[in-house]
PDB file of N, CA and C in Angstrom:
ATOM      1  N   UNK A   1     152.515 122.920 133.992  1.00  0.00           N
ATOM      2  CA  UNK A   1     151.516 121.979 133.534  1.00  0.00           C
ATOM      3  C   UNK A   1     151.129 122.344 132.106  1.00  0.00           C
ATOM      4  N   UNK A   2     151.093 121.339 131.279  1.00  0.00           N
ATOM      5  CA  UNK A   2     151.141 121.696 129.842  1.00  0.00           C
ATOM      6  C   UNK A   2     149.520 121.209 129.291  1.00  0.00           C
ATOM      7  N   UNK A   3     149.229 121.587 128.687  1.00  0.00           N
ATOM      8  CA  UNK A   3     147.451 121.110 128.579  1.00  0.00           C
ATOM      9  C   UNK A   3     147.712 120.648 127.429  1.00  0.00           C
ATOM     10  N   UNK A   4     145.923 119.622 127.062  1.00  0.00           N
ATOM     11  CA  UNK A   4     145.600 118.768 125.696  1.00  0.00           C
ATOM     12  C   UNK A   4     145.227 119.487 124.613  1.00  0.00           C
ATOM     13  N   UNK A   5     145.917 119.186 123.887  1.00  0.00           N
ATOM     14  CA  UNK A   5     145.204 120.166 122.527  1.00  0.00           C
ATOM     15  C   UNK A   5     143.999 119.680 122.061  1.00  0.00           C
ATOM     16  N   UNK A   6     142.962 119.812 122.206  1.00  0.00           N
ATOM     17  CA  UNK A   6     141.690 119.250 121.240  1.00  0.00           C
ATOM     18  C   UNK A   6     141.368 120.268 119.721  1.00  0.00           C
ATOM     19  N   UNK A   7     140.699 118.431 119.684  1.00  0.00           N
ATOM     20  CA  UNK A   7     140.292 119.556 118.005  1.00  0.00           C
ATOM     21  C   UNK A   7     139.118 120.567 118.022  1.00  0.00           C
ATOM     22  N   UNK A   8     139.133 121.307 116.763  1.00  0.00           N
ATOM     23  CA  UNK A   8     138.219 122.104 117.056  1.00  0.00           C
ATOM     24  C   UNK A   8     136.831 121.557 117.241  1.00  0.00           C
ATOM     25  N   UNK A   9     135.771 122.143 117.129  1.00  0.00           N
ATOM     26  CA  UNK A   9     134.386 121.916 117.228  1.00  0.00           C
ATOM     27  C   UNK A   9     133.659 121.295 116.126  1.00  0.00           C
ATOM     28  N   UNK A  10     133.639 121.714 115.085  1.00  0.00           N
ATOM     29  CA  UNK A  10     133.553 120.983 113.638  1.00  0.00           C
ATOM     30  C   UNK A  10     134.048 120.005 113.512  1.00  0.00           C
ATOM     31  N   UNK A  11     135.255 119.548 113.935  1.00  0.00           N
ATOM     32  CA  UNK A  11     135.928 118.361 114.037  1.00  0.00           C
ATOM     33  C   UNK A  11     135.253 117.662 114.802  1.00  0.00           C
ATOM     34  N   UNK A  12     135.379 117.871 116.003  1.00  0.00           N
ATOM     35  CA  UNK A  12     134.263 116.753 116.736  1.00  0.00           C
ATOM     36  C   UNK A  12     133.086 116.549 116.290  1.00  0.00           C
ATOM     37  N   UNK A  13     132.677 117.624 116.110  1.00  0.00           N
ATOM     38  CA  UNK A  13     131.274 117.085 115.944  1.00  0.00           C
ATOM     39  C   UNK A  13     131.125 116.353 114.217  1.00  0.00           C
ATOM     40  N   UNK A  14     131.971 116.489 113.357  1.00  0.00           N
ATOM     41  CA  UNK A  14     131.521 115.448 112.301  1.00  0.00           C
ATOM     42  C   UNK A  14     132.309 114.489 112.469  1.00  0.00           C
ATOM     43  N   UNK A  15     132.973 113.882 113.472  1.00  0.00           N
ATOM     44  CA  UNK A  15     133.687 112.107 113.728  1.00  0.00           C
ATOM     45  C   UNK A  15     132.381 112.158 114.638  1.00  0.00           C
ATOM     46  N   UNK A  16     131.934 112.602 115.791  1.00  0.00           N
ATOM     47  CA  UNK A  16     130.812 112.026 116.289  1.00  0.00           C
ATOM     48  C   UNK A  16     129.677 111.474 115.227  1.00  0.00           C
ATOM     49  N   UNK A  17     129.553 112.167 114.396  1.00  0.00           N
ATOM     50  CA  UNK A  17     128.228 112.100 113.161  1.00  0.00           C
ATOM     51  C   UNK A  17     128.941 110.989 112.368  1.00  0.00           C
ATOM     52  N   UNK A  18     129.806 110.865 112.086  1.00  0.00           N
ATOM     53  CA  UNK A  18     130.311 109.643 110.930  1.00  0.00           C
ATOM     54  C   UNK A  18     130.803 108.525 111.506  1.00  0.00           C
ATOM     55  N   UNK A  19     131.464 108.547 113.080  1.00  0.00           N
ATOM     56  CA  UNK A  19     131.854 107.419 113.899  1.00  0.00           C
ATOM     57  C   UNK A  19     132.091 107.835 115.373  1.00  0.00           C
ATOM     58  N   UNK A  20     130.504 107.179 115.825  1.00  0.00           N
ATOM     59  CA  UNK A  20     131.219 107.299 117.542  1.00  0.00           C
ATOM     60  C   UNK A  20     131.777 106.836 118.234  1.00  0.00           C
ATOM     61  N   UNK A  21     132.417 105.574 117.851  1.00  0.00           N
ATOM     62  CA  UNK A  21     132.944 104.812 118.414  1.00  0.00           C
ATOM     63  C   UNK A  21     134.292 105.484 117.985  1.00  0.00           C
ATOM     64  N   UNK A  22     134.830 106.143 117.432  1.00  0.00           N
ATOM     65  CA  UNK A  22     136.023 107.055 117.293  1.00  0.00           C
ATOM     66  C   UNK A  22     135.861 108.151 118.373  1.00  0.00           C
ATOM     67  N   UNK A  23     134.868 108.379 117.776  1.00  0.00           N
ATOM     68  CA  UNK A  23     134.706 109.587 118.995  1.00  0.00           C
ATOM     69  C   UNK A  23     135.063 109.623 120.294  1.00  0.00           C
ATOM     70  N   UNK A  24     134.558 108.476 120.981  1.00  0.00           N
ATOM     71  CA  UNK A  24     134.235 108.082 122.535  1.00  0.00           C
ATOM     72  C   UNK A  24     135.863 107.551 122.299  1.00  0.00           C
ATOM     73  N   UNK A  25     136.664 106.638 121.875  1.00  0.00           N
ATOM     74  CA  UNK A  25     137.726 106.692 121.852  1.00  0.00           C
ATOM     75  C   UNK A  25     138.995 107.902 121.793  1.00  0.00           C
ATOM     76  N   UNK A  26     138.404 108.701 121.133  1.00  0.00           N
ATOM     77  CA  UNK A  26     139.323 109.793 121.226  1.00  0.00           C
ATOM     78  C   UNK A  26     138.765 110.906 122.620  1.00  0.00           C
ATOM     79  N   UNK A  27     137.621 110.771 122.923  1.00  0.00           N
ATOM     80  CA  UNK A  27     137.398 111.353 124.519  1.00  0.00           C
ATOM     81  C   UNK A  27     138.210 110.782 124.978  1.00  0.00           C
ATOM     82  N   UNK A  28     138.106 109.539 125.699  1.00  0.00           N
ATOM     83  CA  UNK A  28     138.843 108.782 126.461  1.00  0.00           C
ATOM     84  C   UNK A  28     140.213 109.087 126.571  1.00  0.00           C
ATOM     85  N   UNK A  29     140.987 108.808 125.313  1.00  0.00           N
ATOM     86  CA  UNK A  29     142.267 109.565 125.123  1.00  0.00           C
ATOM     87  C   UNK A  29     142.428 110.764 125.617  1.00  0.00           C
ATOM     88  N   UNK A  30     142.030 112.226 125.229  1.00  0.00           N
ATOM     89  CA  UNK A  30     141.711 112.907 125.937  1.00  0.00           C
ATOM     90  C   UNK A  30     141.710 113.263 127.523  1.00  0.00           C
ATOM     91  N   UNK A  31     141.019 112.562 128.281  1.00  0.00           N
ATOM     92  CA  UNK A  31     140.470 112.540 129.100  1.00  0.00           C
ATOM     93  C   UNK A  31     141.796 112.176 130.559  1.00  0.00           C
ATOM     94  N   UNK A  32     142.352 111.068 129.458  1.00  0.00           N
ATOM     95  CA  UNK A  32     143.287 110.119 130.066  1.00  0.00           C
ATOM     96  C   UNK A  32     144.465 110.876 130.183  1.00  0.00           C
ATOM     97  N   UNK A  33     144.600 111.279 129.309  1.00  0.00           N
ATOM     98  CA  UNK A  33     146.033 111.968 128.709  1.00  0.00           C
ATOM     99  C   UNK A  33     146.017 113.616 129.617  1.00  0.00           C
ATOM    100  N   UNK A  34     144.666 114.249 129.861  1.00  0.00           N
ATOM    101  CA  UNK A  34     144.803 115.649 130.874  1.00  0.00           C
ATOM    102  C   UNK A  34     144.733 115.074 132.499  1.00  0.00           C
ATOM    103  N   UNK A  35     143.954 113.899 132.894  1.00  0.00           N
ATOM    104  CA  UNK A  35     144.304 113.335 134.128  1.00  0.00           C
ATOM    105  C   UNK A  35     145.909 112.865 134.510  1.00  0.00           C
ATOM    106  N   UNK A  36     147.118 112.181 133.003  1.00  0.00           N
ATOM    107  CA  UNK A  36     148.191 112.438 134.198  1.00  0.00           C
ATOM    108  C   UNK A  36     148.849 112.746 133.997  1.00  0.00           C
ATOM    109  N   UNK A  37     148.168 114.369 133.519  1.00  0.00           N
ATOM    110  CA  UNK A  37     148.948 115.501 133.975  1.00  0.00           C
ATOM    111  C   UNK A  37     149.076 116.795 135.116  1.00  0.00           C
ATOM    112  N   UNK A  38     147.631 116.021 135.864  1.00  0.00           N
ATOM    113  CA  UNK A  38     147.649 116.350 137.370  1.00  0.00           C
ATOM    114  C   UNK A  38     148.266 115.771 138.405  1.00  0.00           C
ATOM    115  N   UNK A  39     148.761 116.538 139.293  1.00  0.00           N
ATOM    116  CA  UNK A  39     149.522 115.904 140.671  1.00  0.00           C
ATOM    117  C   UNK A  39     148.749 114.725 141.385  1.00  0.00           C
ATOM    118  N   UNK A  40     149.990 113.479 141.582  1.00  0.00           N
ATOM    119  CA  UNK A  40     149.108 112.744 142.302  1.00  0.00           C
ATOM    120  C   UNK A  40     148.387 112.890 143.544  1.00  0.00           C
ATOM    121  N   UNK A  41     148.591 113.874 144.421  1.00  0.00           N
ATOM    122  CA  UNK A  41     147.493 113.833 145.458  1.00  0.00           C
ATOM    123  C   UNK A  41     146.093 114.585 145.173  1.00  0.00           C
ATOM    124  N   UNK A  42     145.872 114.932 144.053  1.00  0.00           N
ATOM    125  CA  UNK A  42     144.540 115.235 143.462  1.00  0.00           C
ATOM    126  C   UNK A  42     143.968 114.203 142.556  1.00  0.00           C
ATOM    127  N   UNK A  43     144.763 113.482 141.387  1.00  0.00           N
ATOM    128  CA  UNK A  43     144.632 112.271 140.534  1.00  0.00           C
ATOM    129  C   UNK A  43     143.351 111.424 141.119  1.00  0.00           C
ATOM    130  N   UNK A  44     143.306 110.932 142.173  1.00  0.00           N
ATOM    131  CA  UNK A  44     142.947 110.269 142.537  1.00  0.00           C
ATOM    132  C   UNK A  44     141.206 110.933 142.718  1.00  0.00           C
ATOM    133  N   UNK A  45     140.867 112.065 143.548  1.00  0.00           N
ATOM    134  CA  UNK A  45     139.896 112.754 143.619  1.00  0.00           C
ATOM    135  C   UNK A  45     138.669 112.717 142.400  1.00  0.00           C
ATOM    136  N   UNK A  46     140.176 113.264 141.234  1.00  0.00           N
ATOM    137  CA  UNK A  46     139.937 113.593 139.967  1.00  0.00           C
ATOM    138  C   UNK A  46     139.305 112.463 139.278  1.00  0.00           C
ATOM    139  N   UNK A  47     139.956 111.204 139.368  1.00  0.00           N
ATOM    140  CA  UNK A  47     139.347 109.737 138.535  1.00  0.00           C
ATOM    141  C   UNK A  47     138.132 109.782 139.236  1.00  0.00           C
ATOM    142  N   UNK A  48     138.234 109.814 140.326  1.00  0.00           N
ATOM    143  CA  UNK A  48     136.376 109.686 141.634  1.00  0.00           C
ATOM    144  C   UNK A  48     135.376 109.821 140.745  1.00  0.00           C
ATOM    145  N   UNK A  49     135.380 111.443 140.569  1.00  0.00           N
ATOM    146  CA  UNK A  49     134.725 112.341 139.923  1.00  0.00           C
ATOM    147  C   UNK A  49     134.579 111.804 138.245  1.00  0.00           C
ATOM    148  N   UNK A  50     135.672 111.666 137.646  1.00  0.00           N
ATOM    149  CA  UNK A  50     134.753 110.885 136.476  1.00  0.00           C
ATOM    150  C   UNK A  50     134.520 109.432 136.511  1.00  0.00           C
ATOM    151  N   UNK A  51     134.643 108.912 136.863  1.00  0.00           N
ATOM    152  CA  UNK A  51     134.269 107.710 137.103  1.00  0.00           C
ATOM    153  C   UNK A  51     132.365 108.122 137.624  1.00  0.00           C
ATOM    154  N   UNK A  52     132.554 109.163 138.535  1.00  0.00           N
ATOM    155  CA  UNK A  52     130.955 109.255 138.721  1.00  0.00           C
ATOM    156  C   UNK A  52     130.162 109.769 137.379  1.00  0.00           C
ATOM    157  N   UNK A  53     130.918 111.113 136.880  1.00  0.00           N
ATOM    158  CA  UNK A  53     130.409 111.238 135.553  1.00  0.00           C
ATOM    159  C   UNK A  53     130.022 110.299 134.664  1.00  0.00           C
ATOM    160  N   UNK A  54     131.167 108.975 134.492  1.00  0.00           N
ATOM    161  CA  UNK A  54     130.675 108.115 133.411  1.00  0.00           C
ATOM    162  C   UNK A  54     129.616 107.403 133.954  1.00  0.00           C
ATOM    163  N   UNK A  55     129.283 106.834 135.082  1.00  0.00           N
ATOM    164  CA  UNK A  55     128.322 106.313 135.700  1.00  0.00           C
ATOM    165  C   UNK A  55     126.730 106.929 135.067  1.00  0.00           C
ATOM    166  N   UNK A  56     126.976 108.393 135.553  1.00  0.00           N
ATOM    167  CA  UNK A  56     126.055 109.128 135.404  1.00  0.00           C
ATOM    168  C   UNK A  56     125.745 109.084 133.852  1.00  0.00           C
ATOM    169  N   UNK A  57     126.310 109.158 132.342  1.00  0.00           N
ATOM    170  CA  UNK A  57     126.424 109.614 131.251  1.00  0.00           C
ATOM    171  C   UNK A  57     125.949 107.717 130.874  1.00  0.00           C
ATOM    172  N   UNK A  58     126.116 106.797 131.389  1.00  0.00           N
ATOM    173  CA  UNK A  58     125.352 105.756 130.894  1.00  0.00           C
ATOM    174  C   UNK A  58     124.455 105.075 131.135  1.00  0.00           C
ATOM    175  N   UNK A  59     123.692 106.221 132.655  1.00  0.00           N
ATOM    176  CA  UNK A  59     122.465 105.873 133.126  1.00  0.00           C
ATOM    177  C   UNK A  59     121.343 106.530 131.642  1.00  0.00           C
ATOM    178  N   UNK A  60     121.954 107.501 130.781  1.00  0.00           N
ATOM    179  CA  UNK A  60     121.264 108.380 129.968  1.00  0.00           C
ATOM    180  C   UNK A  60     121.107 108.155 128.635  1.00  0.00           C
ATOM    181  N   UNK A  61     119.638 107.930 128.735  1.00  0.00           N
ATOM    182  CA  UNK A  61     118.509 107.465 127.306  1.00  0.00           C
ATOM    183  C   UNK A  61     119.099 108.091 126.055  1.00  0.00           C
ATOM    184  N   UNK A  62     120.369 109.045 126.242  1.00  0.00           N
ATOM    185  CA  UNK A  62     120.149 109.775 124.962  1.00  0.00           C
ATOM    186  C   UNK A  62     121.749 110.896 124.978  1.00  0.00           C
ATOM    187  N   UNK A  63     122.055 111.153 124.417  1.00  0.00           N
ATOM    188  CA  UNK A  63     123.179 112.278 124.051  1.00  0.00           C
ATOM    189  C   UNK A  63     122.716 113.633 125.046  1.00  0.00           C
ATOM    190  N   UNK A  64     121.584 113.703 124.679  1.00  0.00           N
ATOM    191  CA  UNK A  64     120.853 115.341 125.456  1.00  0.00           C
ATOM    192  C   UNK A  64     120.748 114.916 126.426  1.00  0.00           C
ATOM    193  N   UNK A  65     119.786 113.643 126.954  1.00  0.00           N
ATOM    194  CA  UNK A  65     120.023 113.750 128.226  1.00  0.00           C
ATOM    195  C   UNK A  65     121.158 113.477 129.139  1.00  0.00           C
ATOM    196  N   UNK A  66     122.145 112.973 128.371  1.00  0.00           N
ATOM    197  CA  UNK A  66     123.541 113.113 129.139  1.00  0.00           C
ATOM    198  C   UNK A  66     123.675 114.438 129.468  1.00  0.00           C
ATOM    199  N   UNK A  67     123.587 115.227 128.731  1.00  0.00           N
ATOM    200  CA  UNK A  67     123.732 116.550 129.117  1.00  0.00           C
ATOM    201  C   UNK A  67     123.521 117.497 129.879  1.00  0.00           C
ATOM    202  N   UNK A  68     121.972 116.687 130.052  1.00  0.00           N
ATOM    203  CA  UNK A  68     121.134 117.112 131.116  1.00  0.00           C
ATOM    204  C   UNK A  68     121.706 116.839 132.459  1.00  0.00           C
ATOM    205  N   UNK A  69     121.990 115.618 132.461  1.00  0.00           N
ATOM    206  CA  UNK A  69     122.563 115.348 133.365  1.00  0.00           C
ATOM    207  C   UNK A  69     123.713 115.697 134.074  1.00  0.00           C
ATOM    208  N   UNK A  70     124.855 115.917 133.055  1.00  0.00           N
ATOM    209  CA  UNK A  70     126.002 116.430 133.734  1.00  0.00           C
ATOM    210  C   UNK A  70     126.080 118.252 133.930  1.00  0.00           C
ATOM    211  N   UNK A  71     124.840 118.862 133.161  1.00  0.00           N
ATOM    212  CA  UNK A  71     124.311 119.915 134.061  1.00  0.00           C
ATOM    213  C   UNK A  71     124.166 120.278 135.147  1.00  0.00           C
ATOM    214  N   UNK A  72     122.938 119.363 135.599  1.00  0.00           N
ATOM    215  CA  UNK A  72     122.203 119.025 136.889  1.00  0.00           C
ATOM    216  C   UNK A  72     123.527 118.735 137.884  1.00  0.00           C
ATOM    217  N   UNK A  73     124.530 118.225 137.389  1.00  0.00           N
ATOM    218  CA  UNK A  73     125.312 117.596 138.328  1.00  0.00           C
ATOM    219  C   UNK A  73     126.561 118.761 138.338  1.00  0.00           C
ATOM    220  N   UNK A  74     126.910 119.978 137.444  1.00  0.00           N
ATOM    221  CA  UNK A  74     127.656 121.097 137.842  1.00  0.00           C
ATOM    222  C   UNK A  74     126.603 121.578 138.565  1.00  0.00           C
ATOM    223  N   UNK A  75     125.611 122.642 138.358  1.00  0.00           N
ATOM    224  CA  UNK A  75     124.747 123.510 139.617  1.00  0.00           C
ATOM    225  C   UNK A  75     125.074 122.540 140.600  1.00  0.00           C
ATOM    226  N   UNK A  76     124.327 121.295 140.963  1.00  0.00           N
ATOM    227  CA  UNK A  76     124.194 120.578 141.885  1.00  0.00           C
ATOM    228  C   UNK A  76     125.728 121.077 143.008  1.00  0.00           C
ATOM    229  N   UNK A  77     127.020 120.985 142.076  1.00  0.00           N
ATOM    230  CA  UNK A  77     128.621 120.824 142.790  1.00  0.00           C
ATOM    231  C   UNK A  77     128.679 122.513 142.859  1.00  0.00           C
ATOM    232  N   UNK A  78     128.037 123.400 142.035  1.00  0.00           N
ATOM    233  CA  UNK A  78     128.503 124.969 142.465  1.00  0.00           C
ATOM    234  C   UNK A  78     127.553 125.176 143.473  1.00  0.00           C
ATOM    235  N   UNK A  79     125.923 125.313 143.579  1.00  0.00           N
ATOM    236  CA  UNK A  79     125.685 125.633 144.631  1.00  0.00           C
ATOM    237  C   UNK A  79     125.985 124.810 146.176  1.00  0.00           C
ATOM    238  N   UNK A  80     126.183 123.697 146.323  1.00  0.00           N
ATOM    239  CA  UNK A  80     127.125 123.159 147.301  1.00  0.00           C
ATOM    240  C   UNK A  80     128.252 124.182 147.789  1.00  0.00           C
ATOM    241  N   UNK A  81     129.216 124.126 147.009  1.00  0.00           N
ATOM    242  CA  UNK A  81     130.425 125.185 147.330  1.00  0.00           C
ATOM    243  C   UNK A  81     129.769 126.789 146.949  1.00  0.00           C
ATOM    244  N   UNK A  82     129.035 126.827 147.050  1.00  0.00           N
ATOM    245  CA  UNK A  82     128.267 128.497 147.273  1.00  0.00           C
ATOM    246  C   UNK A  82     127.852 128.207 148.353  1.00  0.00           C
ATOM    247  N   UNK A  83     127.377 127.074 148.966  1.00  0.00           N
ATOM    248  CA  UNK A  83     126.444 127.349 150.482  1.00  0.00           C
ATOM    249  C   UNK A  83     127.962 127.354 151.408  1.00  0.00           C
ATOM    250  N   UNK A  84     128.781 126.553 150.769  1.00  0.00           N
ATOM    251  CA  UNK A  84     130.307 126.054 151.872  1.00  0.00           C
ATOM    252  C   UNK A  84     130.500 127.509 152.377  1.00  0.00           C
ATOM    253  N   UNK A  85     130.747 128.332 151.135  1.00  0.00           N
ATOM    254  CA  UNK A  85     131.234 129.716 151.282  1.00  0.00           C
ATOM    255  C   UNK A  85     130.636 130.361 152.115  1.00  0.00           C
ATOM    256  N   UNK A  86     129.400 130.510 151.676  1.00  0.00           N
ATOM    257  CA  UNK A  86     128.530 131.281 152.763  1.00  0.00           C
ATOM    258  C   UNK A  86     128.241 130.831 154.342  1.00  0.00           C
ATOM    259  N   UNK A  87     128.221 129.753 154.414  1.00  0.00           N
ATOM    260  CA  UNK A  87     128.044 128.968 155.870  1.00  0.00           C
ATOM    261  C   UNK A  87     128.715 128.433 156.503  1.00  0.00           C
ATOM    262  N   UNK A  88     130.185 127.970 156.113  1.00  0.00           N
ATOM    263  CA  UNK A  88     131.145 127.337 156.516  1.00  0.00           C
ATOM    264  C   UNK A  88     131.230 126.042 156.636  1.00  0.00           C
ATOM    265  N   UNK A  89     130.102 125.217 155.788  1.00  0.00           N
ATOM    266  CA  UNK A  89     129.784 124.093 156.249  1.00  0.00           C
ATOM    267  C   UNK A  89     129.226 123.478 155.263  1.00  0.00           C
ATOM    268  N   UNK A  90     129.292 122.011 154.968  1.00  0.00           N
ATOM    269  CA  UNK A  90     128.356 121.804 154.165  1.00  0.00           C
ATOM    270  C   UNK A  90     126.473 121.780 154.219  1.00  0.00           C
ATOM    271  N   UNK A  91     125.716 121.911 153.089  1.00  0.00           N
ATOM    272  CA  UNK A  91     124.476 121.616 153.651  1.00  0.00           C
ATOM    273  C   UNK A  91     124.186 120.221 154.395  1.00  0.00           C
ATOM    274  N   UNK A  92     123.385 120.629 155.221  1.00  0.00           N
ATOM    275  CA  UNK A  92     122.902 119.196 155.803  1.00  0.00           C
ATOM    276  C   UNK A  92     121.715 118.664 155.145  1.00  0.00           C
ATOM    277  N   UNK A  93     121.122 117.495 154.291  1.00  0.00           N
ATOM    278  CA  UNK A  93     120.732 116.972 154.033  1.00  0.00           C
ATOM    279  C   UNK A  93     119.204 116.260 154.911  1.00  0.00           C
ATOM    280  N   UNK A  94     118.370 116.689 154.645  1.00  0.00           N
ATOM    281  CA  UNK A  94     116.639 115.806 155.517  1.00  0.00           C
ATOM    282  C   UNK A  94     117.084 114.448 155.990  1.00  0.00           C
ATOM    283  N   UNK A  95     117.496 114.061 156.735  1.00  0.00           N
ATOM    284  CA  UNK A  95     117.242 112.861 156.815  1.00  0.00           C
ATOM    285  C   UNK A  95     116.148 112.372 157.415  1.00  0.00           C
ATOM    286  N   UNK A  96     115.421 111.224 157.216  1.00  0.00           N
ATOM    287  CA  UNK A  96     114.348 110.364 157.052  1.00  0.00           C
ATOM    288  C   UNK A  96     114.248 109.494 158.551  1.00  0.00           C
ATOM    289  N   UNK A  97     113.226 110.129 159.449  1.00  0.00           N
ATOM    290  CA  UNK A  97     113.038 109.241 160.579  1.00  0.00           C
ATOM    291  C   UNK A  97     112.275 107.775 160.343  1.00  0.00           C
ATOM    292  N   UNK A  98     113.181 106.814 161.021  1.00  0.00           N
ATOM    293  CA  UNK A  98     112.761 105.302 160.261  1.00  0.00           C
ATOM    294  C   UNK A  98     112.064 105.056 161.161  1.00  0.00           C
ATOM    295  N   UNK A  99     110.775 104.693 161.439  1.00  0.00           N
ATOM    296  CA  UNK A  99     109.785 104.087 162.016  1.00  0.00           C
ATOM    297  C   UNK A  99     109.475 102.792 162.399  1.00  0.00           C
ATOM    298  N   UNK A 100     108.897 102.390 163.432  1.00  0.00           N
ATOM    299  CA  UNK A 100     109.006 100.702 164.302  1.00  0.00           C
ATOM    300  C   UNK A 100     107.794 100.455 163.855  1.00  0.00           C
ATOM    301  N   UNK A 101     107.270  99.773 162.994  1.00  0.00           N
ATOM    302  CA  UNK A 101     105.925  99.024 162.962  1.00  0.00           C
ATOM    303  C   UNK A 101     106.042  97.850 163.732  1.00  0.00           C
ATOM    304  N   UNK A 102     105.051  97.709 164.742  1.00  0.00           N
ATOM    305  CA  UNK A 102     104.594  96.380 165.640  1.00  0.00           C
ATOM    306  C   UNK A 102     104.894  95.262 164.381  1.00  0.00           C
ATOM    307  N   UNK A 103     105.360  94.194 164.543  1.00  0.00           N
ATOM    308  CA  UNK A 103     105.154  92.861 163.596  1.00  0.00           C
ATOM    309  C   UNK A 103     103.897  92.531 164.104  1.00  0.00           C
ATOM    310  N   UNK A 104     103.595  91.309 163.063  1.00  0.00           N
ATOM    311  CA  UNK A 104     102.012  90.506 163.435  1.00  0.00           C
ATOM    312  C   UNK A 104     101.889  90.045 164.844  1.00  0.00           C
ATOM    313  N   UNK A 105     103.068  89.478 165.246  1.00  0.00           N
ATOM    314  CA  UNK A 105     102.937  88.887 166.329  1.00  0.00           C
ATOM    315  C   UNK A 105     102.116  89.916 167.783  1.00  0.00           C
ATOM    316  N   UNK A 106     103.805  91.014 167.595  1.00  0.00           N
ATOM    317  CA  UNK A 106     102.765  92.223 168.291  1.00  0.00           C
ATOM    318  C   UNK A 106     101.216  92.648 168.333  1.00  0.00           C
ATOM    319  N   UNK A 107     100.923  92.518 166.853  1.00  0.00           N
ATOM    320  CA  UNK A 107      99.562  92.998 167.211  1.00  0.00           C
ATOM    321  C   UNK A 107      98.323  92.098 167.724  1.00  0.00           C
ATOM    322  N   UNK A 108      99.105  91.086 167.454  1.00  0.00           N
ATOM    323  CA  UNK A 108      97.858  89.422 168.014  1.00  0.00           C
ATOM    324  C   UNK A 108      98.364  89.242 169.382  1.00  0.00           C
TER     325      UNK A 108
END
């Protein structure tokens, strides 16, 4: 498996500052170009996952808080697979007992 060469850091970051719409184009490229160079029975997993990322990155007010976000959303995926490890299982999640309110009729 042969990997993407990116540019350095200075590089990105002054096409982000002078054109982002280059920028976000050359992510994409990027992005596109190291996905197929993974095996297809992972490919697929793999698009999931950014496809949720981009979801996530254009719910966000701002550059930082993208960041924030796709933070929140590694811890979020390591401690998951830290509890797997330790417990054999995934966490189980609160779920929410849904409650019967009488309708009007009931109560008249």
């Amino acid at each position: 498996m042969s990997h993407v060469d990116l540019p350095d850091f200075d590089t990105l970051a002054t096409l982000y500052r002078q054109d982002p719409g280059a920028f976000e184009a050359l992510r994409t490229s990027l992005l596109q170009q190291a996905l197929e160079q993974v095996e297809a029975p992972r490919r697929s997993r793999i698009e999931a996952l950014l496809n949720r990322i981009e979801m996530q990155r254009r719910r966000a007010k701002n550059p930082l808080h993208a960041t924030v976000i796709a933070h929140e959303m590694m811890w979020t995926s390591f401690l998951t697979m830290r509890y797997v490890l330790a417990h054999g299982e995934r966490p189980q999640h609160p779920g929410a007992m849904v409650l019967q309110f009488p309708t009007r009729q009931q109560l008249h």
